[in-house]
Protein backbone atom coordinates (compact mmCIF):
# COMPACT_ATOMS: atom_id res chain seq x y z
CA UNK A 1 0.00 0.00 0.00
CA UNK A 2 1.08 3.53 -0.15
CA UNK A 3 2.55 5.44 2.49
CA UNK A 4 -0.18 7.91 2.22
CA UNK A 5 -3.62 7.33 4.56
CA UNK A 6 -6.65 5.68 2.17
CA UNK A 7 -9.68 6.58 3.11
CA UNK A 8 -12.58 4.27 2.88
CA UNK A 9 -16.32 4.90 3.46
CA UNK A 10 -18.31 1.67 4.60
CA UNK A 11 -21.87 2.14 4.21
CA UNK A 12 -24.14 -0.57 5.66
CA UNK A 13 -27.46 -0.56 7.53
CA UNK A 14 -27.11 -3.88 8.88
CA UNK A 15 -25.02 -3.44 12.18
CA UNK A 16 -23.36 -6.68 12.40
CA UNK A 17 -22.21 -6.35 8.51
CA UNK A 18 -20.85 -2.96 9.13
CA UNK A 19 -18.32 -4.47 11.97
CA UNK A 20 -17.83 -7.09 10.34
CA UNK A 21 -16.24 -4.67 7.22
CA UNK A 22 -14.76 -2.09 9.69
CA UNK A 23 -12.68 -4.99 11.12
CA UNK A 24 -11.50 -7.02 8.10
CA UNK A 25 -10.65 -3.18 7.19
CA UNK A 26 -9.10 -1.94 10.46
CA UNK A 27 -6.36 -4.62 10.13
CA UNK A 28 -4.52 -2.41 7.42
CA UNK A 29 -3.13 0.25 9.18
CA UNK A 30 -3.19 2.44 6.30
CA UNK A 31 -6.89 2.77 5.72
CA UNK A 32 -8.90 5.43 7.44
CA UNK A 33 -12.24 3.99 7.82
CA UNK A 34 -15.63 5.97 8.66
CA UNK A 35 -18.92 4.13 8.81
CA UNK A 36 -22.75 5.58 7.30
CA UNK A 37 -26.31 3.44 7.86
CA UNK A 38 -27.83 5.03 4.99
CA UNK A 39 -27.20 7.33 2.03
CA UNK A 40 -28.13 10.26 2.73
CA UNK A 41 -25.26 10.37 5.90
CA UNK A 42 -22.49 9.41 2.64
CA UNK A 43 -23.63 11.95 0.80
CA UNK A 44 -23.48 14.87 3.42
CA UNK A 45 -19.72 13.86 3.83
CA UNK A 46 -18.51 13.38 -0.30
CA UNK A 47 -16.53 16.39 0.02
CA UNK A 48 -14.11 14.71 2.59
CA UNK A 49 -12.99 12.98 -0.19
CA UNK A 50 -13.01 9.19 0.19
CA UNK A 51 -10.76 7.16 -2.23
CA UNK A 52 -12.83 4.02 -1.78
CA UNK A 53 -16.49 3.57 -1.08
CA UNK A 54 -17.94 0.24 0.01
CA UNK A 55 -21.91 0.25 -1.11
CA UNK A 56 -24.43 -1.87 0.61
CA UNK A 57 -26.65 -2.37 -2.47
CA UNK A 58 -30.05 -2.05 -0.70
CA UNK A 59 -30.27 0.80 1.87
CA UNK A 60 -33.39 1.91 3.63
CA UNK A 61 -33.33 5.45 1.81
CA UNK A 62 -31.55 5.42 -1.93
CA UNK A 63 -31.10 1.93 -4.01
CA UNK A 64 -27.99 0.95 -5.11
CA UNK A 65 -27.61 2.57 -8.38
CA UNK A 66 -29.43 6.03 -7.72
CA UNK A 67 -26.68 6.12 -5.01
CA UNK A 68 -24.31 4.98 -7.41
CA UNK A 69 -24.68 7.49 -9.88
CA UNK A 70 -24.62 10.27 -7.19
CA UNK A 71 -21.17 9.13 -6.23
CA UNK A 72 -19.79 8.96 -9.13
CA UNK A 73 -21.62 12.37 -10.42
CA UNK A 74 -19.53 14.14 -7.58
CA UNK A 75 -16.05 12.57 -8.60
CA UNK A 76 -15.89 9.67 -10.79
CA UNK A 77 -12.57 8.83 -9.28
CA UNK A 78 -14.13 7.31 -6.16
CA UNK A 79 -13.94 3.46 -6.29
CA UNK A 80 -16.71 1.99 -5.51
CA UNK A 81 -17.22 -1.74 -4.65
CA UNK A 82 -20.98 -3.23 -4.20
CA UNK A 83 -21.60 -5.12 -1.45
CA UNK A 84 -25.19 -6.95 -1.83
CA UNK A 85 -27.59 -10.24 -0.23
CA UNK A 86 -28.36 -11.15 -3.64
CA UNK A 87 -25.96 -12.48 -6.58
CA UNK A 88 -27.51 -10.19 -9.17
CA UNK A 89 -25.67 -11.05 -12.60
CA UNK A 90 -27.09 -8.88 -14.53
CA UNK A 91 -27.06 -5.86 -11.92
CA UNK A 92 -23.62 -6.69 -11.39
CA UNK A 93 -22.44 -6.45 -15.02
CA UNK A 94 -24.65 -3.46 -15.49
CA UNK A 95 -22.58 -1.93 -12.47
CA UNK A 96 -19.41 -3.03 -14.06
CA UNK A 97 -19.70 -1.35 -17.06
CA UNK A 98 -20.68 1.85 -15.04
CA UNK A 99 -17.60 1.84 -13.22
CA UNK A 100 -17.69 -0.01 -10.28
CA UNK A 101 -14.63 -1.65 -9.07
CA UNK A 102 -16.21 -4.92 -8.03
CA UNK A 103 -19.13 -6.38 -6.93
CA UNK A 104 -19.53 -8.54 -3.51
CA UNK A 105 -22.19 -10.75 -2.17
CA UNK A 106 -22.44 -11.33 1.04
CA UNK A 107 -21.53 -15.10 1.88
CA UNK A 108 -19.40 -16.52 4.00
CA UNK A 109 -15.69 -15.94 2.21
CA UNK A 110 -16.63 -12.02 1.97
CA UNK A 111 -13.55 -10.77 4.49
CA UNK A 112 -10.92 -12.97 2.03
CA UNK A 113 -12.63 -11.64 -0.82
CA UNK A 114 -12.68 -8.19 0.50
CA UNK A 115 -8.89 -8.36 1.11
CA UNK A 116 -8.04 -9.67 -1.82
CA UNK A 117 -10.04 -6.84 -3.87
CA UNK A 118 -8.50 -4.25 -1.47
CA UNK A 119 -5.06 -5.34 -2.00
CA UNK A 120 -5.37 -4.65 -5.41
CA UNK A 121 -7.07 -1.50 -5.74
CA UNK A 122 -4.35 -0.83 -2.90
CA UNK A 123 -1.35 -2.13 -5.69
CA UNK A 124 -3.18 0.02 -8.81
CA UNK A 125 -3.75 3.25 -5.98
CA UNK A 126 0.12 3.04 -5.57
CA UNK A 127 1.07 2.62 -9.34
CA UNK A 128 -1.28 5.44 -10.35
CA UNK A 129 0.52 7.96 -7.57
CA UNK A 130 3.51 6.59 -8.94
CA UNK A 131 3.11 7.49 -12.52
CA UNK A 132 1.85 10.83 -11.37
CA UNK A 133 4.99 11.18 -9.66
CA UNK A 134 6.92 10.34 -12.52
CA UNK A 135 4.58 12.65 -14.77
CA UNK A 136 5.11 15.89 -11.70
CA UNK A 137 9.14 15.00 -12.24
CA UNK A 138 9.01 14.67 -16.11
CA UNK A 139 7.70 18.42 -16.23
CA UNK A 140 10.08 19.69 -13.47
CA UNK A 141 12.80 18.42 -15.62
CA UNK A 142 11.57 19.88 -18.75
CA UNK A 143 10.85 23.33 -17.42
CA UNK A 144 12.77 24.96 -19.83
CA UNK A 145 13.19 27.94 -17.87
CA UNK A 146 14.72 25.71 -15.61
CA UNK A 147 16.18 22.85 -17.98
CA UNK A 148 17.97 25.51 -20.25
CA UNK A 149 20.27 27.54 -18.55
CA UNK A 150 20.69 30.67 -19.98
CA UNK A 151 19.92 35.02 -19.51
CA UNK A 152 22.03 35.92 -23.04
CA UNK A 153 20.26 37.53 -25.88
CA UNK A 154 20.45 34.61 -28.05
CA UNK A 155 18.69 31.84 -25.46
CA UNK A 156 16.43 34.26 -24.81
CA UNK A 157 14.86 33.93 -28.05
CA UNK A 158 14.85 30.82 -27.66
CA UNK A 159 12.95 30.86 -24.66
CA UNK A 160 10.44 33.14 -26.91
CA UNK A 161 9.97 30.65 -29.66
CA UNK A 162 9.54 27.60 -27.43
CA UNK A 163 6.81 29.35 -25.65
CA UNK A 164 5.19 29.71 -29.40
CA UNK A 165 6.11 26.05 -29.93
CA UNK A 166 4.09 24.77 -27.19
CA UNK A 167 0.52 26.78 -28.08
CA UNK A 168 0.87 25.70 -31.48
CA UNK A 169 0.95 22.03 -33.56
CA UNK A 170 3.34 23.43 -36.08
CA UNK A 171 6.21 21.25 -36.48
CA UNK A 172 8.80 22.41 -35.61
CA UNK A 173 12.94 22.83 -37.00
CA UNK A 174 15.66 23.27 -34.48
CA UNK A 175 18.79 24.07 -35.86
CA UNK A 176 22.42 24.30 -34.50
CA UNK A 177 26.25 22.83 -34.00
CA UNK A 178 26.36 19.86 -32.66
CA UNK A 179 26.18 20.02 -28.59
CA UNK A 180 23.98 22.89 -28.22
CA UNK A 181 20.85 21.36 -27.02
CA UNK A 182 19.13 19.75 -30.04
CA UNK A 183 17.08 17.42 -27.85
CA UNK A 184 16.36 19.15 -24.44
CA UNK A 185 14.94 21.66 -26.64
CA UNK A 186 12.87 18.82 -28.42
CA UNK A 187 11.44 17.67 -24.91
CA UNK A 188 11.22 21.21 -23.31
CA UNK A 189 8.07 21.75 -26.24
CA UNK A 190 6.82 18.30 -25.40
CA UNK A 191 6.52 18.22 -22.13
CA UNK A 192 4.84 21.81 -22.17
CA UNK A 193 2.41 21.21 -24.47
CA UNK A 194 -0.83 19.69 -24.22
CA UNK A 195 1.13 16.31 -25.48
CA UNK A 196 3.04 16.21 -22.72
CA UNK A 197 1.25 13.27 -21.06
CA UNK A 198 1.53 11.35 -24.58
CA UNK A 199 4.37 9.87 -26.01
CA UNK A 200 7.76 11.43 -27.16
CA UNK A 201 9.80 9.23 -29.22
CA UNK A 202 13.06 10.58 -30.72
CA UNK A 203 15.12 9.13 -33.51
CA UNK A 204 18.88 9.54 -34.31
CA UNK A 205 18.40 9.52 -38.26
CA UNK A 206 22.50 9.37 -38.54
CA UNK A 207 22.81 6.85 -36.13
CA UNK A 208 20.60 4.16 -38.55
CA UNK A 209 21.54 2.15 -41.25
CA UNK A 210 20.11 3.60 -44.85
CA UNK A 211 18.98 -0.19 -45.41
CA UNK A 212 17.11 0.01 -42.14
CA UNK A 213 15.89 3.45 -41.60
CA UNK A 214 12.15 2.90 -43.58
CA UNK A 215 11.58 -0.22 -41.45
CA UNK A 216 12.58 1.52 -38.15
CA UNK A 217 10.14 4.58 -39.43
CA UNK A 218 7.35 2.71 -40.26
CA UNK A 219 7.53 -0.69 -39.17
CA UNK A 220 7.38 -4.28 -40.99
CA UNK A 221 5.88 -7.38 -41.38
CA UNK A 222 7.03 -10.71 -40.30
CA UNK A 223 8.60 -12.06 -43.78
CA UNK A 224 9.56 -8.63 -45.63
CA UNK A 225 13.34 -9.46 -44.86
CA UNK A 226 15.36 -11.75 -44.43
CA UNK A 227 15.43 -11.47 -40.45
CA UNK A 228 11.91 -9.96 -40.02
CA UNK A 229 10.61 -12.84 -37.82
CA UNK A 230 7.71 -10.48 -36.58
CA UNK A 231 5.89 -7.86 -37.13
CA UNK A 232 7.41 -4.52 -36.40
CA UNK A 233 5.48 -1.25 -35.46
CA UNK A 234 7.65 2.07 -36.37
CA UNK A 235 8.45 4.93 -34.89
CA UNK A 236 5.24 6.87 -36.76
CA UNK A 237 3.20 4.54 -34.76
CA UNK A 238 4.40 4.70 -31.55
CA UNK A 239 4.66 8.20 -31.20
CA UNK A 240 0.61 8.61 -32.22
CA UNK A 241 -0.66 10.48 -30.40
CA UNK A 242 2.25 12.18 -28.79
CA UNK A 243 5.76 13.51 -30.08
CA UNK A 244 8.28 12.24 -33.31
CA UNK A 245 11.57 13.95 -32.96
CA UNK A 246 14.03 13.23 -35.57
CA UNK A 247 17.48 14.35 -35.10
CA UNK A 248 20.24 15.08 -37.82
CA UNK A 249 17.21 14.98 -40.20
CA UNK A 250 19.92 16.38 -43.24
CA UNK A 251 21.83 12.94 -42.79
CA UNK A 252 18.50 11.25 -44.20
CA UNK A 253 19.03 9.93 -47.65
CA UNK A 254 17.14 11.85 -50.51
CA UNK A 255 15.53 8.40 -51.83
CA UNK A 256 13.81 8.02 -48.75
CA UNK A 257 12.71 11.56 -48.09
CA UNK A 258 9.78 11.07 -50.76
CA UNK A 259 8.77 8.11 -48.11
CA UNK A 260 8.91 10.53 -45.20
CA UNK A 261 7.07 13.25 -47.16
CA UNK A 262 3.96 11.43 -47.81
CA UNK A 263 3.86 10.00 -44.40
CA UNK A 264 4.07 13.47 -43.33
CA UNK A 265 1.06 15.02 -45.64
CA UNK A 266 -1.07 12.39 -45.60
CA UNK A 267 -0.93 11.18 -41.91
CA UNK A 268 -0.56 7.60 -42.84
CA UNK A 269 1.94 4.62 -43.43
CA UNK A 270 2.36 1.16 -44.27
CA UNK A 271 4.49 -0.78 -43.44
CA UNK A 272 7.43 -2.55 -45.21
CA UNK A 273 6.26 -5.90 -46.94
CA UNK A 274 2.65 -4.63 -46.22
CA UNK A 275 -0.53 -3.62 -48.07
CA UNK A 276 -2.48 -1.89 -45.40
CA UNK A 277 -2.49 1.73 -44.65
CA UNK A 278 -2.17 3.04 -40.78
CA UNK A 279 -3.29 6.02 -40.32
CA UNK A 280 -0.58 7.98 -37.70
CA UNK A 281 -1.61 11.49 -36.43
CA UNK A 282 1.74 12.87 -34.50
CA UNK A 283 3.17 16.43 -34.01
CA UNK A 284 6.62 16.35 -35.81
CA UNK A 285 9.90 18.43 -34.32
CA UNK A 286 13.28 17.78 -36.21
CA UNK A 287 16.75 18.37 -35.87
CA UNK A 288 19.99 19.52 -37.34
CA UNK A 289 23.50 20.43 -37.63
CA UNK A 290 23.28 21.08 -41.11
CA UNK A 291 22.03 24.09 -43.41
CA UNK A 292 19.04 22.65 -45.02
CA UNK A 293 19.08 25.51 -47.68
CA UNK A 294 22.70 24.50 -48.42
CA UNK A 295 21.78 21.07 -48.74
CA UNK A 296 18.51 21.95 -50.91
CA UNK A 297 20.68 23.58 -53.44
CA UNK A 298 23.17 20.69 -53.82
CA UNK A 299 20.41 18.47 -54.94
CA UNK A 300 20.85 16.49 -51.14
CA UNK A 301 17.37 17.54 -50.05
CA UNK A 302 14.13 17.73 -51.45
CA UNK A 303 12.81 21.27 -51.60
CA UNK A 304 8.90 20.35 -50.67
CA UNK A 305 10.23 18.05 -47.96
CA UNK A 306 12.07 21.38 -46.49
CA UNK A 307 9.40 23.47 -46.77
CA UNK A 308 6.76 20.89 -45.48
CA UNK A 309 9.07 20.82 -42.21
CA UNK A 310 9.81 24.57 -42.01
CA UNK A 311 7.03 25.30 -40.02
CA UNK A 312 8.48 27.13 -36.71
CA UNK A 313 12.36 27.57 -36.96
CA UNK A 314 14.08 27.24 -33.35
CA UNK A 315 17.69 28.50 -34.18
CA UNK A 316 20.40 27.60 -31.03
CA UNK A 317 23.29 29.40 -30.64
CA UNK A 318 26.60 28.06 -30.21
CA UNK A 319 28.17 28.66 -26.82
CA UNK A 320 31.11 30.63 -27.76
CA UNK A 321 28.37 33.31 -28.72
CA UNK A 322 26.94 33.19 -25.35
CA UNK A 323 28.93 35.16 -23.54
CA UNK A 324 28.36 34.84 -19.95
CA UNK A 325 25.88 31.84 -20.38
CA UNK A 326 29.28 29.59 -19.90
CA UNK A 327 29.62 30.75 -16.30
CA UNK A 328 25.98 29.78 -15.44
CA UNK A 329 26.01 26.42 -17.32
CA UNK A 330 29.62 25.54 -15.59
CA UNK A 331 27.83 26.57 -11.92
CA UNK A 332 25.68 24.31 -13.24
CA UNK A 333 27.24 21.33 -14.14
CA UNK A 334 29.07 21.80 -10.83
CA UNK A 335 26.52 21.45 -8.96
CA UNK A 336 24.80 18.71 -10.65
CA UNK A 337 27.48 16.61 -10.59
CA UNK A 338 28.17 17.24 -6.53
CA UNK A 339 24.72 16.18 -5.88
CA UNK A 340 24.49 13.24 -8.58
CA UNK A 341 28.09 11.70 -7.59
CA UNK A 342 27.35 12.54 -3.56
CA UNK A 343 30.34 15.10 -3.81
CA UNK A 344 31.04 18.07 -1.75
CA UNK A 345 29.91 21.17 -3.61
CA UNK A 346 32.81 23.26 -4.94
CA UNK A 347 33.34 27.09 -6.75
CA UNK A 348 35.57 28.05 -9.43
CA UNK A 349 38.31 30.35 -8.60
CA UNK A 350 38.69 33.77 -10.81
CA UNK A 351 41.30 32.53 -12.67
CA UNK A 352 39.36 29.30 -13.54
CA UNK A 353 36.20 31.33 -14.85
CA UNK A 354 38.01 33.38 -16.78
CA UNK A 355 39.95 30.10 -18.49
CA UNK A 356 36.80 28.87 -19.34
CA UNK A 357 35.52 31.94 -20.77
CA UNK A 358 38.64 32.21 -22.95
CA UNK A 359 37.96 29.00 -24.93
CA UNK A 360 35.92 28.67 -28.15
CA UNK A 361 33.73 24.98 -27.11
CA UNK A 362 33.94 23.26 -30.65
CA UNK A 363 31.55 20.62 -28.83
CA UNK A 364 29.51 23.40 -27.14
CA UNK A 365 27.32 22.45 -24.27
CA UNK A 366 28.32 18.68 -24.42
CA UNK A 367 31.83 19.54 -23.65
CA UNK A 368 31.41 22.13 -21.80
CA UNK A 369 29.43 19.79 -19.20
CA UNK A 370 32.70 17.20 -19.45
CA UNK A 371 34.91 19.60 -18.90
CA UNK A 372 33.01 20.76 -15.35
CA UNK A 373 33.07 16.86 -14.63
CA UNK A 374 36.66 16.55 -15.38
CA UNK A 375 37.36 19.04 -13.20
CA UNK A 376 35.00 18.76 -10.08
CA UNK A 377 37.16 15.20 -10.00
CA UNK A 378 40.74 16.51 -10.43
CA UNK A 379 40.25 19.36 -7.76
CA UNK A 380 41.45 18.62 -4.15
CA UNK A 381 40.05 21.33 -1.99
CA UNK A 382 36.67 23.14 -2.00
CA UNK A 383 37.41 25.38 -5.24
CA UNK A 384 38.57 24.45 -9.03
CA UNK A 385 41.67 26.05 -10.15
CA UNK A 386 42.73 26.77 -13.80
CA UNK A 387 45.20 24.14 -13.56
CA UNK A 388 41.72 21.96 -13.21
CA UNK A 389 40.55 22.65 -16.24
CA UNK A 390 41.36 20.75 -19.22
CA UNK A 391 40.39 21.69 -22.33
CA UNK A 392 43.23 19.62 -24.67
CA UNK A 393 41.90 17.13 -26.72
CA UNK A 394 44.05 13.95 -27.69
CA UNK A 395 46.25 14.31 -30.64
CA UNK A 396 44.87 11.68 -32.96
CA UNK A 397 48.02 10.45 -34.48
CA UNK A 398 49.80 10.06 -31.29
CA UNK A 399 46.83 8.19 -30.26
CA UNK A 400 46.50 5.54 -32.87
CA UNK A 401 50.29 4.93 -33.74
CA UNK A 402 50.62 4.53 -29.81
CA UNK A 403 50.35 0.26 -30.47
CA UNK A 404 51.47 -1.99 -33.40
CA UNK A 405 48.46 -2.99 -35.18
CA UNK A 406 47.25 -4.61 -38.63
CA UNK A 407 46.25 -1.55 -41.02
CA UNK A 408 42.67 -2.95 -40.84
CA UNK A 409 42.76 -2.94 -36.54
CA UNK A 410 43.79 1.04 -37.46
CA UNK A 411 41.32 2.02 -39.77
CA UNK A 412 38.77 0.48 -37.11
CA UNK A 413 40.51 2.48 -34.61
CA UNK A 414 40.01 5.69 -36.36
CA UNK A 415 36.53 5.28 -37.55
CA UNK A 416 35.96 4.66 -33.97
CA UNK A 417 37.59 8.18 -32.86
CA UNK A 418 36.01 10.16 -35.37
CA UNK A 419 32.38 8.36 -34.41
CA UNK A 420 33.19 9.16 -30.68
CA UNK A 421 33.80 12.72 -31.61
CA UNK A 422 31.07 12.93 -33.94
CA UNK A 423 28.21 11.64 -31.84
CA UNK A 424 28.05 8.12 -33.94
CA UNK A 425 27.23 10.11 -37.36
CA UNK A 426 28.14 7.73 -40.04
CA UNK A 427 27.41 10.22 -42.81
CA UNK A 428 29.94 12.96 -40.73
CA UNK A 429 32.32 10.50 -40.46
CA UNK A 430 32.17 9.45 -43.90
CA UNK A 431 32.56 12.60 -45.37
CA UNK A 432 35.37 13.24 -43.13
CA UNK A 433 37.80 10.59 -43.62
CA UNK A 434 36.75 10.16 -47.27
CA UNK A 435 35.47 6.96 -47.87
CA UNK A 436 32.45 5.58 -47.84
CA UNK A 437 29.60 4.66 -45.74
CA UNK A 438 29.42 0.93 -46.48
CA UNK A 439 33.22 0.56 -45.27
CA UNK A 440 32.12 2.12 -42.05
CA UNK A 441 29.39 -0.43 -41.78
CA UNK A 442 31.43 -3.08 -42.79
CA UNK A 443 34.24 -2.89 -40.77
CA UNK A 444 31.70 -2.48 -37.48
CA UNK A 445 30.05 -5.27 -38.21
CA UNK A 446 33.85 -7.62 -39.04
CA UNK A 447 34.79 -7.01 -35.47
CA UNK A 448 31.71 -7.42 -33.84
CA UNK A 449 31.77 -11.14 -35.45
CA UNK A 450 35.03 -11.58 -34.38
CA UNK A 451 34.55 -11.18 -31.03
């Protein structure tokens, strides 16, 4: 049972009945228990509040389902469980599908049965408080005057265009470098919207497979592949409903943005190896790195898929353009990570704020946050010096040619560097080491066979 007192309303005209249920009730410490001989009495006290009402079915001044309905008329989340002399199927079922929790006749197993209904309103009373719970936190999180930390000009505007974001179903485009925020910003519109208690499901585009990404959007059917044992149901279909985020949306190959773009206007999908169309009804927010107009114009993006996303343009700045943002977020940091790792709290010194200031954050707020880590570790005392900050990344090179490996074991090496430092985007790490996207793929899936 919860923690929290349950409060239970026993109304019963026979006398011995009514002890009978106050006792078998009385032995959970957690229930509150108040007694009525008629319904009238219950009625006078609804706006205590009861959680749980147990109705004798036949009382000398309201029947059962005239005081019924008046229950459930002043809150329908009472439960209410019938107690009654007769085994009445059809009342019963009728009751049911009204919204009664159960219904009890009055034999000779009623305390067990009693207990045993209890104990599970008592389990479903404790899982509902704990979703709420869960629901109350979600939204704390996702505050994003709270999630995004920020007062400069730049995240201000932000601030601005989220709160347009969340009145609105437009979809939405968030675009910046790599690190700023993409996805907080994603889930700071959810979960401030009226979608918020609905699903939000986000999708790396640059982290699938082009031979995979139409089945992960819109599912499959057992048979379509060789390895689709089962059915599938996509990403469109489990975020009905709620929330589809796709990140690095400009690493999606153009043959399959015709795909997305019908799925898009017409609200529906099918599946791959399927015939039937599912309709999907989702609000849409996407993500990039990349200029989409840039991309448009070298034939990598279709225009009407660009303009079909458009819709409300959230633009994040990088961090070096935030001036004194970086102070705030590495406060921050520090004190998320004292709490999280059970460390003593500590404060920069001058010279340490003014060393993190100086530097330019290629990986922006990412970094940034692993920098504050780094150093809340390497300090000794209560404050982090400058010599506590490290802002060097590892010489690549050096790095690789630091054991004697086959050529292959290095190029596996290096694809692995650049993925690390490129958040696992194939296409990015493709275009930066010049070869080609297969290789990548290939030489991933070699060593995980040999191991």
């Amino acid at each position: 049972m919860s923690k929290k007192s349950w409060r239970v309303f026993v109304v019963e005209d026979d006398e011995w009945y009514r002890k009978l249920l106050v006792h078998t009730l009385s032995l959970n410490p957690d229930y509150e228990v108040t007694t009525y001989q008629d319904g009238a009495s219950l009625l006078a006290d609804l706006h205590k509040k009861p959680d749980l009402v147990t109705l004798d079915f036949r009382l000398p001044d309201y029947s059962g389902d005239h005081l019924f309905d008046k229950i459930k008329a002043f809150d329908a989340s009472i439960e209410i469980v019938i107690i009654s002399e007769q085994q009445d199927v059809e009342t019963a079922v009728s009751l049911l599908k009204k919204g009664a929790y159960d219904y009890l006749t009055k034999s000779e197993d009623i305390r067990d049965r009693l207990i045993h209904v209890l104990n599970k309103l008592g389990q479903n009373k404790e899982l509902v408080e704990r979703v709420e719970t869960l629901q109350e936190e979600v939204e704390r999180k996702y505050d994003f005057q709270a999630s995004i930390v920020g007062q400069s000009a730049g995240i201000k505007k932000v601030f601005r265009m989220i709160e347009k974001a969340v009145t609105t179903n437009l979809t939405v485009m968030i675009t910046g470098e790599t690190g700023t925020g993409k996805e907080v910003v994603a889930k700071a519109i959810h979960y401030n919207s009226p979608l918020k208690s609905k699903t939000f499901v986000p999708v790396n585009m640059s982290a699938i497979p082009r031979e995979l990404i139409e089945s992960e959007l819109f599912g499959h059917e057992k048979g379509a592949f060789t390895g689709a044992t089962s059915q599938r149901i996509g990403k469109f279909e489990q975020a009905h409903g709620g929330t589809l985020f796709l990140d690095e949306i400009g690493e999606m190959e153009i043959s399959l943005q015709a795909k997305l773009l019908r799925a898009l206007q017409e609200k529906e999908i099918t599946r791959v190896g399927g015939t039937t169309v599912v309709k999907v009804d989702c609000r849409v927010i996407v993500a990039t790195h990349r200029n989409l107009l840039d991309e448009m114009k070298k034939g990598n993006f279709r225009e009407d898929l660009y303009y079909r996303l458009f819709g409300m343009p959230v633009e994040l700045p990088p961090l070096r353009e935030r001036d004194k943002d970086i102070l705030l977020l590495a406060k921050h940091f520090a004190e998320a990570f004292a709490l999280d790792s059970d460390l003593p709290s500590k404060a920069f010194s001058k010279d340490a704020l003014q060393k993190l200031m100086n530097y330019s954050y290629p990986g922006n707020i990412r970094e940034l946050k692993a920098i504050v880590e780094l150093a809340m570790v390497m300090a000794d005392g209560t404050e982090i010096g400058a010599d506590d900050i490290t802002f060097a990344q590892k010489d690549v090179v050096t790095e690789v040619l630091s054991e004697e490996l086959t050529m292959k074991e290095y190029q596996l090496k290096i694809i692995k560097l650049y993925l690390k430092r490129y958040d696992d985007n194939i296409k990015t790490v493709a275009d930066k080491l010049d070869i080609g996207q297969s290789t990548i793929y290939r030489l991933l899936k070699e060593e995980s066979f040999s191991q």
